[in-house]
Protein backbone atom coordinates (compact mmCIF):
# COMPACT_ATOMS: atom_id res chain seq x y z
CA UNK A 1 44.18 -1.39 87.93
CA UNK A 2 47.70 -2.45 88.59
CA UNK A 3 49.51 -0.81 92.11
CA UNK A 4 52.52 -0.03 89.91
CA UNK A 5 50.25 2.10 87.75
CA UNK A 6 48.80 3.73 90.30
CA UNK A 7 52.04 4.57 92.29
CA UNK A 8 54.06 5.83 89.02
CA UNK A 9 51.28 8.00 88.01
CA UNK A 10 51.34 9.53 91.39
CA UNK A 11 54.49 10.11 91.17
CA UNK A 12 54.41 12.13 87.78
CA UNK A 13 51.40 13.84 89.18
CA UNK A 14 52.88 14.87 92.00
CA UNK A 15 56.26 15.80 90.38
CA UNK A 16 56.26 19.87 90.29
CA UNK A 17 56.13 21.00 86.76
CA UNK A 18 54.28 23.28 84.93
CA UNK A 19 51.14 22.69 86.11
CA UNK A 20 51.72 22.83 89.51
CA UNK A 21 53.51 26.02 89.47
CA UNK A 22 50.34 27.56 87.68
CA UNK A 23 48.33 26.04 90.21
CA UNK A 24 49.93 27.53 93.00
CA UNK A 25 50.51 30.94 91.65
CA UNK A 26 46.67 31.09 90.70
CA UNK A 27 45.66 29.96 94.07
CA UNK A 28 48.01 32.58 96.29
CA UNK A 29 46.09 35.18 93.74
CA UNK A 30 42.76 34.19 93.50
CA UNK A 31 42.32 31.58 96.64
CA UNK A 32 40.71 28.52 96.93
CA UNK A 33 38.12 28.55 93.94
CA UNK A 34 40.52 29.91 91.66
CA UNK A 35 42.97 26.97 92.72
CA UNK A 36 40.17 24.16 92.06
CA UNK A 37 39.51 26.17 88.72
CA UNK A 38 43.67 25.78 87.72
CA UNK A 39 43.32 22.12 88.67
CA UNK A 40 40.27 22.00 86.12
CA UNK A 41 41.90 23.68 83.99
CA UNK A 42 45.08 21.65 83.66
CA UNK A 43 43.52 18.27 83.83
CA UNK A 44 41.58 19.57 80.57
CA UNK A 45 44.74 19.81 79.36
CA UNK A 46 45.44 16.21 79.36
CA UNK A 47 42.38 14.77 77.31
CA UNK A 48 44.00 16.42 73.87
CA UNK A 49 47.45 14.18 74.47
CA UNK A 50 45.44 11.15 75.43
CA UNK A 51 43.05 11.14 72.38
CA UNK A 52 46.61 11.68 70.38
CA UNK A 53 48.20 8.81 71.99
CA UNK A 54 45.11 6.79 71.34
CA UNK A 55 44.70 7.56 67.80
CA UNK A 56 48.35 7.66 67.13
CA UNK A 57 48.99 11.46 66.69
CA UNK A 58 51.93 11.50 69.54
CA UNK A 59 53.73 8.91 67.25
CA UNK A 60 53.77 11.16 64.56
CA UNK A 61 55.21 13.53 67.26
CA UNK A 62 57.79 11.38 68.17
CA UNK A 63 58.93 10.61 64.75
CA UNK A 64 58.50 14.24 63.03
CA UNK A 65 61.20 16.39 64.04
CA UNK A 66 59.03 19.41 62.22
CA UNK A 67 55.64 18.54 64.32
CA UNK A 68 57.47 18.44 67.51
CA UNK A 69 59.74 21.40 67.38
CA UNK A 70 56.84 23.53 66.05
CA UNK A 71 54.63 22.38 69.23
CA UNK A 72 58.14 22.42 71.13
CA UNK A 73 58.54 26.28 70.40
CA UNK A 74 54.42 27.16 71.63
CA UNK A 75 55.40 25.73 74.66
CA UNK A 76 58.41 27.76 74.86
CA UNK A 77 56.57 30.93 73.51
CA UNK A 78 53.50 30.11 76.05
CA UNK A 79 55.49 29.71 79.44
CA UNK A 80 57.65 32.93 78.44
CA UNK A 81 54.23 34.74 78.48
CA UNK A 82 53.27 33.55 81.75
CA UNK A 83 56.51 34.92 83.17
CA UNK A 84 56.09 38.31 81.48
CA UNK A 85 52.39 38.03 83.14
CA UNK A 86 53.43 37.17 86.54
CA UNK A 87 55.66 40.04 86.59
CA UNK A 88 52.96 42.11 85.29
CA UNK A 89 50.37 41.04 87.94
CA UNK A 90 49.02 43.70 90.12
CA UNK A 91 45.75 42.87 91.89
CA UNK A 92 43.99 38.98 92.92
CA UNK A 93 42.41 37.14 90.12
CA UNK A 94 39.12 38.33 90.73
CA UNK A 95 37.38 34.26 90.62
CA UNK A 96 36.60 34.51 93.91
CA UNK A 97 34.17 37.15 93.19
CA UNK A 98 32.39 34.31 90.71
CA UNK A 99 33.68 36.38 87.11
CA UNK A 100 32.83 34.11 84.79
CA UNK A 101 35.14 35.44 82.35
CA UNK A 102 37.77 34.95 84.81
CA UNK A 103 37.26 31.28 85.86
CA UNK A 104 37.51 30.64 81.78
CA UNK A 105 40.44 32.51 81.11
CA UNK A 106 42.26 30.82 83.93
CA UNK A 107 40.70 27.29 82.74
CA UNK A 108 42.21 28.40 79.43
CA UNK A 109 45.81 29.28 80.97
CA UNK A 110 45.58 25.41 82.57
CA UNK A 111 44.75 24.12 79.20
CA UNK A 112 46.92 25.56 77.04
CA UNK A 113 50.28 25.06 79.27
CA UNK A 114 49.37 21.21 79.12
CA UNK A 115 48.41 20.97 75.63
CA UNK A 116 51.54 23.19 74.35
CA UNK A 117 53.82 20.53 76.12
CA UNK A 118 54.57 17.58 73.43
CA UNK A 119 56.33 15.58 76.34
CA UNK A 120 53.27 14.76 77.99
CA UNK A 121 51.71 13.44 74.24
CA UNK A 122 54.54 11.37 74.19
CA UNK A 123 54.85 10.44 77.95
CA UNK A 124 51.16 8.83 77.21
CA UNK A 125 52.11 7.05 74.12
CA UNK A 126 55.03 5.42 75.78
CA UNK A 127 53.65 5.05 79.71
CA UNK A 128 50.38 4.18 79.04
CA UNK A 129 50.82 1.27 76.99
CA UNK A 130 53.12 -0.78 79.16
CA UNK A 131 49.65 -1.29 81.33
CA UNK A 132 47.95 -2.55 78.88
CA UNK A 133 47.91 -6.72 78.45
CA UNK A 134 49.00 -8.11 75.09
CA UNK A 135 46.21 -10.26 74.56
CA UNK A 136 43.57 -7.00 76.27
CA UNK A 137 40.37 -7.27 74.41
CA UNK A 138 39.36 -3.69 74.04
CA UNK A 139 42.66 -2.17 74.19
CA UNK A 140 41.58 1.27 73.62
CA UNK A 141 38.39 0.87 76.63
CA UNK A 142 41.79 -0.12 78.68
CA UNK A 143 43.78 3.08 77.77
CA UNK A 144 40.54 5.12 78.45
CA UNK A 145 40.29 3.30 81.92
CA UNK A 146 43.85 4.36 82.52
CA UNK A 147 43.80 7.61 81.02
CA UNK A 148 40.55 8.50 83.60
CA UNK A 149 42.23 7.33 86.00
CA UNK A 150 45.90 9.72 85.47
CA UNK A 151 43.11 12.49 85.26
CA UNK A 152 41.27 11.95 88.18
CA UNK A 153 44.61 12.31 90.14
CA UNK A 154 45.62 14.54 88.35
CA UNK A 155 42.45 17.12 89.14
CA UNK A 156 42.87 16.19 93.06
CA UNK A 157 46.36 16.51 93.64
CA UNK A 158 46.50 19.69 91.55
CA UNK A 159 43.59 20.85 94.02
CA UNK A 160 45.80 19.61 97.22
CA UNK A 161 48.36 21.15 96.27
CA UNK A 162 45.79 24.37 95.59
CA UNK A 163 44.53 24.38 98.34
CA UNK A 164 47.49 24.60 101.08
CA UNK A 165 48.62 27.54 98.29
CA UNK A 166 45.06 29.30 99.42
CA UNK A 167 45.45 28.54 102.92
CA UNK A 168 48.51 30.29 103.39
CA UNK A 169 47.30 33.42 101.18
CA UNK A 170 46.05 35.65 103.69
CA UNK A 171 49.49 35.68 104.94
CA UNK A 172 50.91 36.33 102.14
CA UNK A 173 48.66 38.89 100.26
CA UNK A 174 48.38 41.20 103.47
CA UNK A 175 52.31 41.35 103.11
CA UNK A 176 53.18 43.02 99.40
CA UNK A 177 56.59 42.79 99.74
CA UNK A 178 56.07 39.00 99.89
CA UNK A 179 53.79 38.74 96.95
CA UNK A 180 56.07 41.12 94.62
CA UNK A 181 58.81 38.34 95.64
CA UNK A 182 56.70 35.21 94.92
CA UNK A 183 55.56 36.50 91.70
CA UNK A 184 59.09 37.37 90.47
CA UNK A 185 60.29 33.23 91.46
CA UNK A 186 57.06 31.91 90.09
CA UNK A 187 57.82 33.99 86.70
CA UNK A 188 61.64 33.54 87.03
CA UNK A 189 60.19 29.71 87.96
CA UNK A 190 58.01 29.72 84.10
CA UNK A 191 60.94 31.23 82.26
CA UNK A 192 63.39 28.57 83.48
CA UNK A 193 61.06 25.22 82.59
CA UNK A 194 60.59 27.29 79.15
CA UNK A 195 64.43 27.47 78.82
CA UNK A 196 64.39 23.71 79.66
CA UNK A 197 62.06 22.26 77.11
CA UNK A 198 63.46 24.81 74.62
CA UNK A 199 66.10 22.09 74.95
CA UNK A 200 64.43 19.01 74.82
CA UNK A 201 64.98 16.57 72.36
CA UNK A 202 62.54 13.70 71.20
């Protein structure tokens, strides 16, 4: 597995976007478990745009205008929601108390901001390839390799960046003034990256 593969991944990994912000507003709510849940969550998210890149579904996403505006507008729809959630938040995300309904509905959150984005189908169909020898013999065991691997590092810098979220919670929580503040920029934070791939073009 190539260095240059390695370091550009991290770099789009690391890159705050969606994701991230989830991850951190789930952690200073819920803590530590309910961060490593997000992270879960979210890398779930990717396996749906990989198996499309792999059997050619994000090229019919890159070519039909219809197809990507209508997953282009979910997105949209979704992140508005999580705005006009954060705002509505009240009380911790109870997954440190091990709710199992919790832990699945924020796994579910995770998935479904991923899987509502149509850039990252396409980021796969046109990142993935370039790392991926002409003359490969099992080209698709390749992309799989690869594809595991952008998970992987996905899931742990997702948790990293989780984690220093839950370290810093007691701080926060204890202060409500500060919490009522963070969850109007992470919502004002969801309802600007919705504004921005409501203008996305393929």
């Amino acid at each position: 597995m190539s260095y240059a593969f390695l370091l550009t991944s991290l770099i789009v990994v690391a890159s705050p976007g969606t994701g991230v912000l989830y991850t951190l507003a789930t952690a200073l709510n819920g803590g530590a478990r309910a961060a490593v849940v997000a992270s879960f969550g979210c890398t779930l998210g990717i396996l749906p745009a990989m198996l499309a890149a792999m059997v050619g579904l994000a090229a019919v996403l890159h070519t039909s205008a219809l197809a990507f505006a209508v997953l282009k507008w979910l997105g949209v729809g979704y992140l508005l929601y999580m705005a006009w959630q954060q705002l509505g938040e009240r009380d911790a995300l109870s997954v440190e108390a091990r709710d199992g309904g919790a832990e699945l509905r924020v796994i579910l959150r995770g998935f479904l901001i991923n899987i509502l984005n149509p850039k990252l189908s396409i980021f796969f169909l046109a990142f993935l390839p370039q790392f991926i020898a002409v003359d490969e013999v099992y080209p698709l065991v390749r992309m799989l390799e690869l594809s595991a691997a952008f998970m992987l590092m996905t899931f742990v810098v997702f948790v990293l960046y989780g984690l220093f979220a839950a370290s810093v919670r007691d701080h926060v929580v204890s202060r409500p003034g500060v919490m009522a503040w963070l969850r109007r920029a992470f919502a004002g934070s969801f309802a600007l990256l919705g504004a921005r791939l409501a203008f996305v073009e393929r």
